[in-house]
PDB file of N, CA and C in Angstrom:
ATOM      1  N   UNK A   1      34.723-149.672  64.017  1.00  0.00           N
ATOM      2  CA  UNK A   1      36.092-149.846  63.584  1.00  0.00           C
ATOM      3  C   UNK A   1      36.220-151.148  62.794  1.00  0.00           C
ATOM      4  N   UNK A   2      37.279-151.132  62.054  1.00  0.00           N
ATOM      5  CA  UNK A   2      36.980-152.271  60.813  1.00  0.00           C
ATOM      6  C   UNK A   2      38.356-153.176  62.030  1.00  0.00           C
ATOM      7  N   UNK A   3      38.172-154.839  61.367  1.00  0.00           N
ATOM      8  CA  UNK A   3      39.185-155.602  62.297  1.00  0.00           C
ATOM      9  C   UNK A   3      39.775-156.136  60.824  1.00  0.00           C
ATOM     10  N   UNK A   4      40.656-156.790  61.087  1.00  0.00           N
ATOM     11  CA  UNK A   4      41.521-157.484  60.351  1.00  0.00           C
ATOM     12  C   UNK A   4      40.733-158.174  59.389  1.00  0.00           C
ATOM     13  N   UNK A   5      39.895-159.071  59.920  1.00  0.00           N
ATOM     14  CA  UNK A   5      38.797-160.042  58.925  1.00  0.00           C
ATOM     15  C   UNK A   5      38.191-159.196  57.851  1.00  0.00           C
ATOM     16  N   UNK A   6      37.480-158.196  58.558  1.00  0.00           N
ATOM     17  CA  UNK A   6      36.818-157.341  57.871  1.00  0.00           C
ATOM     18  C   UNK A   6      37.549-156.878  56.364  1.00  0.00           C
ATOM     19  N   UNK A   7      38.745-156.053  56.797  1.00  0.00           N
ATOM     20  CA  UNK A   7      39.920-155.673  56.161  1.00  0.00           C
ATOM     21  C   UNK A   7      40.254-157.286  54.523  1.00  0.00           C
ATOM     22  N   UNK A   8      40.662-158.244  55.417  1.00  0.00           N
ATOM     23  CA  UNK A   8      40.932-159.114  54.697  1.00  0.00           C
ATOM     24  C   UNK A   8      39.967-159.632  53.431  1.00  0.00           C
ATOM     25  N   UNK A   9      38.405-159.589  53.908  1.00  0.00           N
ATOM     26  CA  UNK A   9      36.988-159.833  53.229  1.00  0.00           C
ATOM     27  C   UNK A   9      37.140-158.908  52.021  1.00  0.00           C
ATOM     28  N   UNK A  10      37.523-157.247  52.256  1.00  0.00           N
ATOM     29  CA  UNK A  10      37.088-156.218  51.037  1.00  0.00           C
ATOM     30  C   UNK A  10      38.643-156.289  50.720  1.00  0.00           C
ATOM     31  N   UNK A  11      39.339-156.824  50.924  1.00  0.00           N
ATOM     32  CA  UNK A  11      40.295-157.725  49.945  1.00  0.00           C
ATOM     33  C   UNK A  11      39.972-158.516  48.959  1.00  0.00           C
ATOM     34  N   UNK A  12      39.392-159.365  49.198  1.00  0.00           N
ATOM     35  CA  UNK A  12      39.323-160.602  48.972  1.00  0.00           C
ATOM     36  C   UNK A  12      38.554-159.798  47.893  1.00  0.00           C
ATOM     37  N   UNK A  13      36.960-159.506  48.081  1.00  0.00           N
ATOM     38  CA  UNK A  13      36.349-158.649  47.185  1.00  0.00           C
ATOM     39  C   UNK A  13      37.466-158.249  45.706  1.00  0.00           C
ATOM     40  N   UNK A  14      38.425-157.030  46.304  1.00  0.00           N
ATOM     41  CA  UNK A  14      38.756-156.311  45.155  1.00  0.00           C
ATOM     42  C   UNK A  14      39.407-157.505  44.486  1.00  0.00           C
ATOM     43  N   UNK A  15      40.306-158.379  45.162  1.00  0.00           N
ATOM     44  CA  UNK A  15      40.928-159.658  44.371  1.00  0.00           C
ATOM     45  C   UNK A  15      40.146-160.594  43.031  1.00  0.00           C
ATOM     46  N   UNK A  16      39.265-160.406  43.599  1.00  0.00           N
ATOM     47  CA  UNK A  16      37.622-161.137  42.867  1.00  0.00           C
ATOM     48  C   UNK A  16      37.225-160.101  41.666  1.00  0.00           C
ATOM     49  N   UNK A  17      37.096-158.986  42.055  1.00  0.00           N
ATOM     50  CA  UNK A  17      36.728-157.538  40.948  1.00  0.00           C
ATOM     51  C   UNK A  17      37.936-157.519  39.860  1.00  0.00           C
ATOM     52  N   UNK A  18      39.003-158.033  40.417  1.00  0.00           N
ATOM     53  CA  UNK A  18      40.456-157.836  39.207  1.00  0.00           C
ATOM     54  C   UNK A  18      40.467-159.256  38.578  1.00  0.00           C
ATOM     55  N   UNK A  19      40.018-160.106  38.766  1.00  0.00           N
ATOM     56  CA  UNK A  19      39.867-161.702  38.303  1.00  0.00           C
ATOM     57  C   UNK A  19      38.942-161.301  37.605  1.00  0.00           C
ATOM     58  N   UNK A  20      37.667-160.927  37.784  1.00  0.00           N
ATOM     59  CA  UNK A  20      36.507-160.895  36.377  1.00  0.00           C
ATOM     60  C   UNK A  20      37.005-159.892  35.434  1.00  0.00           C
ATOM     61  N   UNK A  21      38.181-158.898  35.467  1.00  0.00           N
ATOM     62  CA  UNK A  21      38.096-158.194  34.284  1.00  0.00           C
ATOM     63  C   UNK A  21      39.605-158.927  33.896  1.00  0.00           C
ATOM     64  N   UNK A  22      39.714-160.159  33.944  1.00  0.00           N
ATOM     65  CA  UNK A  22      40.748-160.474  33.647  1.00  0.00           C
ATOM     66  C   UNK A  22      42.456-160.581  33.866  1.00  0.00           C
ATOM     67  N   UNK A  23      42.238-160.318  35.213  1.00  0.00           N
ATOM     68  CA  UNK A  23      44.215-160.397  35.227  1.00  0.00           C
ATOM     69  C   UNK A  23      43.889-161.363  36.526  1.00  0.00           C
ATOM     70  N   UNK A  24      45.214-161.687  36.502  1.00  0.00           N
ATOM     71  CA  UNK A  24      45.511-163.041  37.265  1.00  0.00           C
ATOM     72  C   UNK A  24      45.816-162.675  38.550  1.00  0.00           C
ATOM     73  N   UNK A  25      45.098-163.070  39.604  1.00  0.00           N
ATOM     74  CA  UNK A  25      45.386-162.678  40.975  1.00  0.00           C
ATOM     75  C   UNK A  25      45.416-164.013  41.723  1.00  0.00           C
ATOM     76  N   UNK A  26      46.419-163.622  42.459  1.00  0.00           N
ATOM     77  CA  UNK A  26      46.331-164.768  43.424  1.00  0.00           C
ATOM     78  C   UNK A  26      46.321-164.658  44.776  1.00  0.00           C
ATOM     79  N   UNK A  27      45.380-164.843  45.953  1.00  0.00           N
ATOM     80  CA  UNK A  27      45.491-164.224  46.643  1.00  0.00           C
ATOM     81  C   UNK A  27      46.012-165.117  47.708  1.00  0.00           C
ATOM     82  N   UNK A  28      46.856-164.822  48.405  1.00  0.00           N
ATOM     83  CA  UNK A  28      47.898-165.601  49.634  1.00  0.00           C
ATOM     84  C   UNK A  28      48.342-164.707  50.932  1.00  0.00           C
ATOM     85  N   UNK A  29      48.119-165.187  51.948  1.00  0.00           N
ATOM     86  CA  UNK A  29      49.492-164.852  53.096  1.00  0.00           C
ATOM     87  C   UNK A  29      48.778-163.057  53.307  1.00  0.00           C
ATOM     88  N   UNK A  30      47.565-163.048  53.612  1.00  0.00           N
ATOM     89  CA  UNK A  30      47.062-161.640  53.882  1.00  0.00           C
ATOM     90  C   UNK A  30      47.552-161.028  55.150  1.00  0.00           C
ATOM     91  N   UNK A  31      47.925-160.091  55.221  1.00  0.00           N
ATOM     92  CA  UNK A  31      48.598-159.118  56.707  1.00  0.00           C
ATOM     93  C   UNK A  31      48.377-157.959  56.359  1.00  0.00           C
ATOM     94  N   UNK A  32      47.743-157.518  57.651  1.00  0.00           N
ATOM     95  CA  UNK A  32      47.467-156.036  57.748  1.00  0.00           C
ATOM     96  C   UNK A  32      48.601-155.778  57.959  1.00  0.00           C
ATOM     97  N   UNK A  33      49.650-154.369  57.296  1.00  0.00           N
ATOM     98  CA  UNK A  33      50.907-153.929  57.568  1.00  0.00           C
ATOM     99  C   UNK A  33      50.785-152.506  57.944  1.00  0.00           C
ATOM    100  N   UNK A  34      49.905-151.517  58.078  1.00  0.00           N
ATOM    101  CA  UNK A  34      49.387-150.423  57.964  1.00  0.00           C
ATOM    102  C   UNK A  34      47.910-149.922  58.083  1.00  0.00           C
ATOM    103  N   UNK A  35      47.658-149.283  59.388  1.00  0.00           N
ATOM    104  CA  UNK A  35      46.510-148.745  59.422  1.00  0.00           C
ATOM    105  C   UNK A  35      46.223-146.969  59.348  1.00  0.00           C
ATOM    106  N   UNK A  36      45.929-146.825  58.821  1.00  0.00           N
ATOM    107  CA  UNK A  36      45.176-144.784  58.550  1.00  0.00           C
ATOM    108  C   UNK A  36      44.521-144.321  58.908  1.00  0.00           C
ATOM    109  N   UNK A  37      44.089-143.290  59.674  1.00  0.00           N
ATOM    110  CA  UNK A  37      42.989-142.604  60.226  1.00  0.00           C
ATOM    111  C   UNK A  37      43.137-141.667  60.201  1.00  0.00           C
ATOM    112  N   UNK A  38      42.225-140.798  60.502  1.00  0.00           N
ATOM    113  CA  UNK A  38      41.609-139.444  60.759  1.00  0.00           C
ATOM    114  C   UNK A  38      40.887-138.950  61.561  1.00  0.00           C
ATOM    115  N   UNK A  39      41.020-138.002  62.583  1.00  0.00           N
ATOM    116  CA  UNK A  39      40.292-137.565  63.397  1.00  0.00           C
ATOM    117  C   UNK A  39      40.482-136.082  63.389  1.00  0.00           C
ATOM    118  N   UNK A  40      39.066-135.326  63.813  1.00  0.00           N
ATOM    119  CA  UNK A  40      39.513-134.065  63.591  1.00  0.00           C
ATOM    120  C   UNK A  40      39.271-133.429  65.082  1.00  0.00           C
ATOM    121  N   UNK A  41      40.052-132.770  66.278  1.00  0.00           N
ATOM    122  CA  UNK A  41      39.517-132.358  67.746  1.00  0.00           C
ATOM    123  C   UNK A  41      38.644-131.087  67.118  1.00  0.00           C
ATOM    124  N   UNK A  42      37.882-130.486  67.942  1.00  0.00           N
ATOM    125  CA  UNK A  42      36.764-130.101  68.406  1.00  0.00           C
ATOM    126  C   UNK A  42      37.680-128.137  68.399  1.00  0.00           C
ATOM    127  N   UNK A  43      38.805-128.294  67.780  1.00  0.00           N
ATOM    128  CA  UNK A  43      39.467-126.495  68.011  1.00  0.00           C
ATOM    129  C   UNK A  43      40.797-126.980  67.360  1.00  0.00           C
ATOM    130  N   UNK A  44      40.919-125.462  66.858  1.00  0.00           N
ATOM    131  CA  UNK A  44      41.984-125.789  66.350  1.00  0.00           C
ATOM    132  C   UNK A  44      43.474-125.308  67.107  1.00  0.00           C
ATOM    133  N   UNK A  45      44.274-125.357  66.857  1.00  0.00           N
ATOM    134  CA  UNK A  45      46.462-125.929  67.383  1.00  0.00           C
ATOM    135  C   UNK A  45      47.219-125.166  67.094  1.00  0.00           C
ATOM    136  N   UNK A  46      47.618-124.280  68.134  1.00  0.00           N
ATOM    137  CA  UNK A  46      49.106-123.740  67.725  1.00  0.00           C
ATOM    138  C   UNK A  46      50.016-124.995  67.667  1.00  0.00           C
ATOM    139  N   UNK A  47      50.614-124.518  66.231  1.00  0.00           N
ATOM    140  CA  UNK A  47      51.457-125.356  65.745  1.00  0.00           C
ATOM    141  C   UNK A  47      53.033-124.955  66.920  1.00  0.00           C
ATOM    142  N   UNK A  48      53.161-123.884  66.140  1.00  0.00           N
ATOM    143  CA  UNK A  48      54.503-123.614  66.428  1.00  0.00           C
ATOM    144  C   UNK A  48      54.970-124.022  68.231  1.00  0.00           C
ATOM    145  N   UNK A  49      53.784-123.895  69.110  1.00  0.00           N
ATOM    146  CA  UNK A  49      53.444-123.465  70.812  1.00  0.00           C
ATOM    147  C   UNK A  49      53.243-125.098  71.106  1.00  0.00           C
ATOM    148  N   UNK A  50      53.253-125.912  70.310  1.00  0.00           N
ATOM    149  CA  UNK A  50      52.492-127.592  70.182  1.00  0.00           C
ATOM    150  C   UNK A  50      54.066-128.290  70.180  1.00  0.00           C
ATOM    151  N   UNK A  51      54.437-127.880  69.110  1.00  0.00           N
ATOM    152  CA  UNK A  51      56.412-128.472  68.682  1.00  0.00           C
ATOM    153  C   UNK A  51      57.119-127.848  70.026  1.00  0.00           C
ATOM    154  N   UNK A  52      57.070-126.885  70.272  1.00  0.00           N
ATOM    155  CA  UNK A  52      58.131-126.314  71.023  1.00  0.00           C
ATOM    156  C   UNK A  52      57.895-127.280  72.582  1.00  0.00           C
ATOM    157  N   UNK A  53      56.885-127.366  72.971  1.00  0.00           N
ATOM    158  CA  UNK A  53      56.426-128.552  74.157  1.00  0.00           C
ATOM    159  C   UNK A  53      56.432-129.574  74.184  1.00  0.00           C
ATOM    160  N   UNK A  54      56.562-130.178  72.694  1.00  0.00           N
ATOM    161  CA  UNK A  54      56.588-131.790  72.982  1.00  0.00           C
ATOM    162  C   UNK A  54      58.043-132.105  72.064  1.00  0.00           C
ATOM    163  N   UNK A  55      59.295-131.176  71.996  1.00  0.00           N
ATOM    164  CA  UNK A  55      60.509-132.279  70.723  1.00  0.00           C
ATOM    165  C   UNK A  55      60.870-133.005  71.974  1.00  0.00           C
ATOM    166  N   UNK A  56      61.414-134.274  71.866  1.00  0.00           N
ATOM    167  CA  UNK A  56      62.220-134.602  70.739  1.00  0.00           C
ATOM    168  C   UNK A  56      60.953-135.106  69.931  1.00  0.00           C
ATOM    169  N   UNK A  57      59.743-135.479  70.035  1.00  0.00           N
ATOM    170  CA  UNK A  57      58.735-136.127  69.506  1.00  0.00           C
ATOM    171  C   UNK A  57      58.558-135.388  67.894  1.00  0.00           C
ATOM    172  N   UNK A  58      58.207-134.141  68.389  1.00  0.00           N
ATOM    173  CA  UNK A  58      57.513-133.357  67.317  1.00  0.00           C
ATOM    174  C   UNK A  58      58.864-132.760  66.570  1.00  0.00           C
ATOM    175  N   UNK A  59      58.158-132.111  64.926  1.00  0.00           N
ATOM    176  CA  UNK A  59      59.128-132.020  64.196  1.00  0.00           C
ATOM    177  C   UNK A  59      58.173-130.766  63.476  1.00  0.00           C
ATOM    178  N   UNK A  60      58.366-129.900  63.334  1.00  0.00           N
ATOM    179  CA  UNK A  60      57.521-129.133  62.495  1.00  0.00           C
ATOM    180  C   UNK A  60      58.178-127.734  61.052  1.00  0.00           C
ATOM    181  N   UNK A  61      58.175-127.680  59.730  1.00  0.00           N
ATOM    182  CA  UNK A  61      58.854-127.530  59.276  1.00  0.00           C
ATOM    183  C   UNK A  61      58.063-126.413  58.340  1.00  0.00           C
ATOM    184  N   UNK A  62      56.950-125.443  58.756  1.00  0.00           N
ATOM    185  CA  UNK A  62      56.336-125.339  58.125  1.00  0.00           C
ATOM    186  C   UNK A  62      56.362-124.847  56.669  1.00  0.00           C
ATOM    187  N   UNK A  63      57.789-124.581  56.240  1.00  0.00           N
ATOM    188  CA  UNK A  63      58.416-124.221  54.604  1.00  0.00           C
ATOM    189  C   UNK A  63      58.507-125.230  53.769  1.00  0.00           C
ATOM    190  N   UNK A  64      58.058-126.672  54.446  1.00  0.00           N
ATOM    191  CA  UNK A  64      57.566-128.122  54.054  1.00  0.00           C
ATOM    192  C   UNK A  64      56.612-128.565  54.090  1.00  0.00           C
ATOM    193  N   UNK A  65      55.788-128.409  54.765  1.00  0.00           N
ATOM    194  CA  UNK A  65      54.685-129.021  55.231  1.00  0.00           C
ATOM    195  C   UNK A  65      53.963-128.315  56.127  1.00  0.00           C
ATOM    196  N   UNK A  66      52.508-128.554  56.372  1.00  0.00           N
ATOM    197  CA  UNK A  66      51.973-127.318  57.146  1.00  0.00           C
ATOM    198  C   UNK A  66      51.333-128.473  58.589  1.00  0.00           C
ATOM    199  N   UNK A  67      51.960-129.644  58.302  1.00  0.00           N
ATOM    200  CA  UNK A  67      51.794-130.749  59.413  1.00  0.00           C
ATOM    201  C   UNK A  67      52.754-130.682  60.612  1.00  0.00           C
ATOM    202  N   UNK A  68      52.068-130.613  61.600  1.00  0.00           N
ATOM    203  CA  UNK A  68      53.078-131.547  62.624  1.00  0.00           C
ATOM    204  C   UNK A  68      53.502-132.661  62.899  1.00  0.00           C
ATOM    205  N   UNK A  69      54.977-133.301  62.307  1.00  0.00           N
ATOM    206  CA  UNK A  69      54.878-134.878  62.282  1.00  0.00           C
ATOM    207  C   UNK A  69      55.245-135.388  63.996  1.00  0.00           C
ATOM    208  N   UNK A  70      54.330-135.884  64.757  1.00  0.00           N
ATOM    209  CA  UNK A  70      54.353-136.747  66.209  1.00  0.00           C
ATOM    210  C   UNK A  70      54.855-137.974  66.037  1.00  0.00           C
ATOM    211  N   UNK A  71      55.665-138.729  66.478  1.00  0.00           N
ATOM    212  CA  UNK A  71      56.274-139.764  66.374  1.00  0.00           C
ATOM    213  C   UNK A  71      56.021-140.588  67.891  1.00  0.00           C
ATOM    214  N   UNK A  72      55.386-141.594  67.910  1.00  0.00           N
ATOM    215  CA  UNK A  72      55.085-142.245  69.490  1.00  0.00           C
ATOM    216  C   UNK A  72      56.010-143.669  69.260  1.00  0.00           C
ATOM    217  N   UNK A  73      57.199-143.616  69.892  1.00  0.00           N
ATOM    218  CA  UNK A  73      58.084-145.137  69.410  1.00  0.00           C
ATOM    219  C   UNK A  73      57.472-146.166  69.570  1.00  0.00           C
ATOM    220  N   UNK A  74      56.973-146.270  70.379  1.00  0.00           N
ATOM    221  CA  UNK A  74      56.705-147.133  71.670  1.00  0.00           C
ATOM    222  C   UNK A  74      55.459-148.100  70.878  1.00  0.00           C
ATOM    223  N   UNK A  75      54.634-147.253  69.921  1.00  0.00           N
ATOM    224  CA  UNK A  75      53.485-147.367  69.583  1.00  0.00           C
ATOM    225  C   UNK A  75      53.456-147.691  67.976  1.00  0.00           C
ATOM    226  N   UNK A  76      54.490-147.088  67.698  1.00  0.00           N
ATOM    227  CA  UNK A  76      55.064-147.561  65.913  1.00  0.00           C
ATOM    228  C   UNK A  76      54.335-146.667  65.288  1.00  0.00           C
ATOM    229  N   UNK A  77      53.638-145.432  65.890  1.00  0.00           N
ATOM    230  CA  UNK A  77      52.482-144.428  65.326  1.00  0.00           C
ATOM    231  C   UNK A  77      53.272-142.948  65.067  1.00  0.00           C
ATOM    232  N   UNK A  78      53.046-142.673  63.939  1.00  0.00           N
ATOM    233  CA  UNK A  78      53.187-141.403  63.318  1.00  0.00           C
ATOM    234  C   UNK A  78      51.874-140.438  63.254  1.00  0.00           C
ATOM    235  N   UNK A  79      52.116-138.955  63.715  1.00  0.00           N
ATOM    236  CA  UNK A  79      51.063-138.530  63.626  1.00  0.00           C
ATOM    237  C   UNK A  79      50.750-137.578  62.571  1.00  0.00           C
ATOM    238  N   UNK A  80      49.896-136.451  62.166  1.00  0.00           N
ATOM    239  CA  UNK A  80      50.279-135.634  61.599  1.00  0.00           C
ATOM    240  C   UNK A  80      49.352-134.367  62.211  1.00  0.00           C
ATOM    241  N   UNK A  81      49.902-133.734  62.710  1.00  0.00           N
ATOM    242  CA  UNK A  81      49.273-132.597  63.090  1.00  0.00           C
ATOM    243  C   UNK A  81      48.964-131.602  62.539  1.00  0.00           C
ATOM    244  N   UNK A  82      47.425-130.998  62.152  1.00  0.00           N
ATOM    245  CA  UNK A  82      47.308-129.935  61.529  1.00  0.00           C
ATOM    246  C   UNK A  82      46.456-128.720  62.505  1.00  0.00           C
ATOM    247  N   UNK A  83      46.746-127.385  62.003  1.00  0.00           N
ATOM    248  CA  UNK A  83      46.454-126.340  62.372  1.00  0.00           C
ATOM    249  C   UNK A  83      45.013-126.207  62.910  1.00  0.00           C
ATOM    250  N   UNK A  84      44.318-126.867  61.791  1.00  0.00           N
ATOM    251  CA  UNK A  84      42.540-127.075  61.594  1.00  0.00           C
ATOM    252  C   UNK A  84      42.376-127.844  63.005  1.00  0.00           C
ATOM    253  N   UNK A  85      43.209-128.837  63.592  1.00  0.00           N
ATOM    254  CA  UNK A  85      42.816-129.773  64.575  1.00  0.00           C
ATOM    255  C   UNK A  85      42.539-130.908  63.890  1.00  0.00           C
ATOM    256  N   UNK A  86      42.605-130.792  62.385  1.00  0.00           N
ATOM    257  CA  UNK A  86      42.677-132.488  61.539  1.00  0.00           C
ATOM    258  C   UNK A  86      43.800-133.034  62.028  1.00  0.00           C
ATOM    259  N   UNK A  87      43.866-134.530  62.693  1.00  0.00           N
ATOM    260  CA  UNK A  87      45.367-135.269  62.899  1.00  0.00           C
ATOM    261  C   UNK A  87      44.731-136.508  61.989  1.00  0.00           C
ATOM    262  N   UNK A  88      46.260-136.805  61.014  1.00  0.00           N
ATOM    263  CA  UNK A  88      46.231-138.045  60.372  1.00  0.00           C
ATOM    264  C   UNK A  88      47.008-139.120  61.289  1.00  0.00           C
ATOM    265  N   UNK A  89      46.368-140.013  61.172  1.00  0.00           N
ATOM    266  CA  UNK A  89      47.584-141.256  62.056  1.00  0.00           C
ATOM    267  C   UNK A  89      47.373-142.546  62.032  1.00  0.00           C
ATOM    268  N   UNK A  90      49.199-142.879  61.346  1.00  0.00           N
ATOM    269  CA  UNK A  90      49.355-144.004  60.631  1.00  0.00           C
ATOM    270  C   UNK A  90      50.408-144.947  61.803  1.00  0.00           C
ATOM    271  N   UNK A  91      49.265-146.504  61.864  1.00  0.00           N
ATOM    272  CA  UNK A  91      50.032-147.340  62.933  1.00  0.00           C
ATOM    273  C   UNK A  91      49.896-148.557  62.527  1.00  0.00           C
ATOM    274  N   UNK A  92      51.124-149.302  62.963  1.00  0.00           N
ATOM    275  CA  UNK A  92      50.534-151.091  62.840  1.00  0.00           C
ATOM    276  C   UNK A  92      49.312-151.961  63.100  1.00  0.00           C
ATOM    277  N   UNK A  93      48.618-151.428  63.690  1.00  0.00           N
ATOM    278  CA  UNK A  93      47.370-152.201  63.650  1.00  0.00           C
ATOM    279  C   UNK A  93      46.425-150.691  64.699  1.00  0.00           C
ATOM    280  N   UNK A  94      45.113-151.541  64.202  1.00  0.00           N
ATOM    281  CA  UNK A  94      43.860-150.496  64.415  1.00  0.00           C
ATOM    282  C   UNK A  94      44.263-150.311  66.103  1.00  0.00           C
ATOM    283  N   UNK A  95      44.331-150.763  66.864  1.00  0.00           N
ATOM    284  CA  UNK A  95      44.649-150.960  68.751  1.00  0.00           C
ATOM    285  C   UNK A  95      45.745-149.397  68.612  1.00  0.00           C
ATOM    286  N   UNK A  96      46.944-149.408  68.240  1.00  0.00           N
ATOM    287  CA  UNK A  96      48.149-148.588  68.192  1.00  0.00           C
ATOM    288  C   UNK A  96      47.748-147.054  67.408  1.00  0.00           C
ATOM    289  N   UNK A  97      46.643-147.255  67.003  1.00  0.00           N
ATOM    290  CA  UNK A  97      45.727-145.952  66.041  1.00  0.00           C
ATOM    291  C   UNK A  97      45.008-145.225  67.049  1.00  0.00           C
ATOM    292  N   UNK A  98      44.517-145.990  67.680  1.00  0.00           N
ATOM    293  CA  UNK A  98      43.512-145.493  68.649  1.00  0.00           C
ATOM    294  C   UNK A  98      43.916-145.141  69.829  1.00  0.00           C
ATOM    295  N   UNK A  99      45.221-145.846  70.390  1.00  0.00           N
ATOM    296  CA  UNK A  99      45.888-145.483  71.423  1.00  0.00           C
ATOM    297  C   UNK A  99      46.499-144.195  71.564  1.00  0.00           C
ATOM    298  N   UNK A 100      47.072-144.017  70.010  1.00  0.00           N
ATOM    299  CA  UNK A 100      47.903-143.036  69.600  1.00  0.00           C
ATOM    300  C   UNK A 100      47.160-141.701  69.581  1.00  0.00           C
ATOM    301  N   UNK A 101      45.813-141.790  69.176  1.00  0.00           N
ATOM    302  CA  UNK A 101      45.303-140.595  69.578  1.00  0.00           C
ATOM    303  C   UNK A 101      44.806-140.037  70.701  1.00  0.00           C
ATOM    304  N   UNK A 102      44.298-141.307  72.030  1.00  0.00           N
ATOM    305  CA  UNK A 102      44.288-141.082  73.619  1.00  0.00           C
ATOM    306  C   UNK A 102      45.489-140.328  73.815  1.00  0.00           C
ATOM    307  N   UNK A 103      46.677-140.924  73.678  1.00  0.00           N
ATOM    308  CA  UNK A 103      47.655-140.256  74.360  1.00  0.00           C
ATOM    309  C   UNK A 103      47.952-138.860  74.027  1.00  0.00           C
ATOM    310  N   UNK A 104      47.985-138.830  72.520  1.00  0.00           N
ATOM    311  CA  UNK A 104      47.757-137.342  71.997  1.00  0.00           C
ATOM    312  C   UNK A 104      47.141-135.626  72.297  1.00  0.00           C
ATOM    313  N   UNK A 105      45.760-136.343  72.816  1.00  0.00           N
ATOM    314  CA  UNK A 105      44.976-135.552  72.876  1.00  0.00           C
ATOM    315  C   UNK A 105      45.159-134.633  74.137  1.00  0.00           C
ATOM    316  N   UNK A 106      45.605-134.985  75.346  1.00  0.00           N
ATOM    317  CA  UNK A 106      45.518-133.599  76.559  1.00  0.00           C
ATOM    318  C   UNK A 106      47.274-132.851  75.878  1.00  0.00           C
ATOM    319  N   UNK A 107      47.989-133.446  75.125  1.00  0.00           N
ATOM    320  CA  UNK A 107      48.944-132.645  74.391  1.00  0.00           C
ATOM    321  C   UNK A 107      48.759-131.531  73.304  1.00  0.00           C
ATOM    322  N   UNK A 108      47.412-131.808  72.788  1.00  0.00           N
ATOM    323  CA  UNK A 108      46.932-130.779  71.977  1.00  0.00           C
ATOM    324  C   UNK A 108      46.297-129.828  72.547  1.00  0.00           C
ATOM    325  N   UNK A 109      45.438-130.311  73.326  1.00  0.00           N
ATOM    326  CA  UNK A 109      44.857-129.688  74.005  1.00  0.00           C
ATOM    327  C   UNK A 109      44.873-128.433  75.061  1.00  0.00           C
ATOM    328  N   UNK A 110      45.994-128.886  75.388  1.00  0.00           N
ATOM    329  CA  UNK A 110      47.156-127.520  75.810  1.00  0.00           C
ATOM    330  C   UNK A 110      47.331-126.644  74.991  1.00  0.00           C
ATOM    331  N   UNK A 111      47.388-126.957  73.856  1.00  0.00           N
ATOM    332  CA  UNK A 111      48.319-126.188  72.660  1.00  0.00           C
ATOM    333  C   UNK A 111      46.748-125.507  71.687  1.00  0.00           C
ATOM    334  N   UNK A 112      45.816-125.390  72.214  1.00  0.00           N
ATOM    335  CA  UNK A 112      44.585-125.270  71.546  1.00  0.00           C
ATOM    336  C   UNK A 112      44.105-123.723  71.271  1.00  0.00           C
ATOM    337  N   UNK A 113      43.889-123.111  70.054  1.00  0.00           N
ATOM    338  CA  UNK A 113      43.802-121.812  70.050  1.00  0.00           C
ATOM    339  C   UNK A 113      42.160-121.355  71.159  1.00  0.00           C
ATOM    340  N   UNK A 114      42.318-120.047  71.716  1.00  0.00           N
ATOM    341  CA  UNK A 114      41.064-119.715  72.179  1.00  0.00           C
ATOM    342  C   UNK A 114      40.324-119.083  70.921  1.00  0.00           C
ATOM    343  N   UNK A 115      38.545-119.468  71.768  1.00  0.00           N
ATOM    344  CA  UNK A 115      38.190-118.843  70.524  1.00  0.00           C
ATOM    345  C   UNK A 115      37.708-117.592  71.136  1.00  0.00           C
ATOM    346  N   UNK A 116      37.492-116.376  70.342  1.00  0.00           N
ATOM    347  CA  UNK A 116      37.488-115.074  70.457  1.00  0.00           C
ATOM    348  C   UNK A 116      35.913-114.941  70.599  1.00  0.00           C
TER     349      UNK A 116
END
């Protein structure tokens, strides 16, 4: 897992890559504000059987989107639930990413298609 430093370093990098081709960077006051991930479980999710068990959390709209959006307050983590068992999930720092998908997971898991 990458940490903040890490994060800040291949900053610093691209800051350095936009200075040699010429534009003016200045680099100051670095904060991670947003972390992204991806994980994919091991089967794939009734959607529809997944929303209906967990609102007020879940939101699912599929004439919009073919995601399930999970919302964890507590955690500042948004999830995105897909059919495949791909979940995207976006949190304030890498700790709230990783948490977010522990807690997640015996909720999907319920909701998990059999396989035939």
């Amino acid at each position: 897992m990458l940490d903040e430093e890490e994060a800040k370093f291949g900053a610093r990098r691209l800051a350095r890559s936009l200075q040699k081709l010429g534009f003016q960077v200045i680099f100051t006051d670095f904060k991670v504000v947003n972390v992204l991930a991806v994980c994919n479980m091991p089967f794939e999710i009734r959607l529809p059987e997944f929303t209906k068990n967990n609102r007020p959390h879940a939101s699912y709209e599929p004439e919009l989107h073919p995601a399930v959006c999970y919302r964890i307050k507590s955690l500042r983590a948004t999830l995105q639930i897909f059919s495949t068992g791909s979940i995207t999930v976006t949190g304030p720092n890498v700790k709230a990413v990783a948490t977010a998908v522990e807690q997640i997971y015996p909720f999907v898991f319920e909701s998990r298609k059999e396989i035939l």
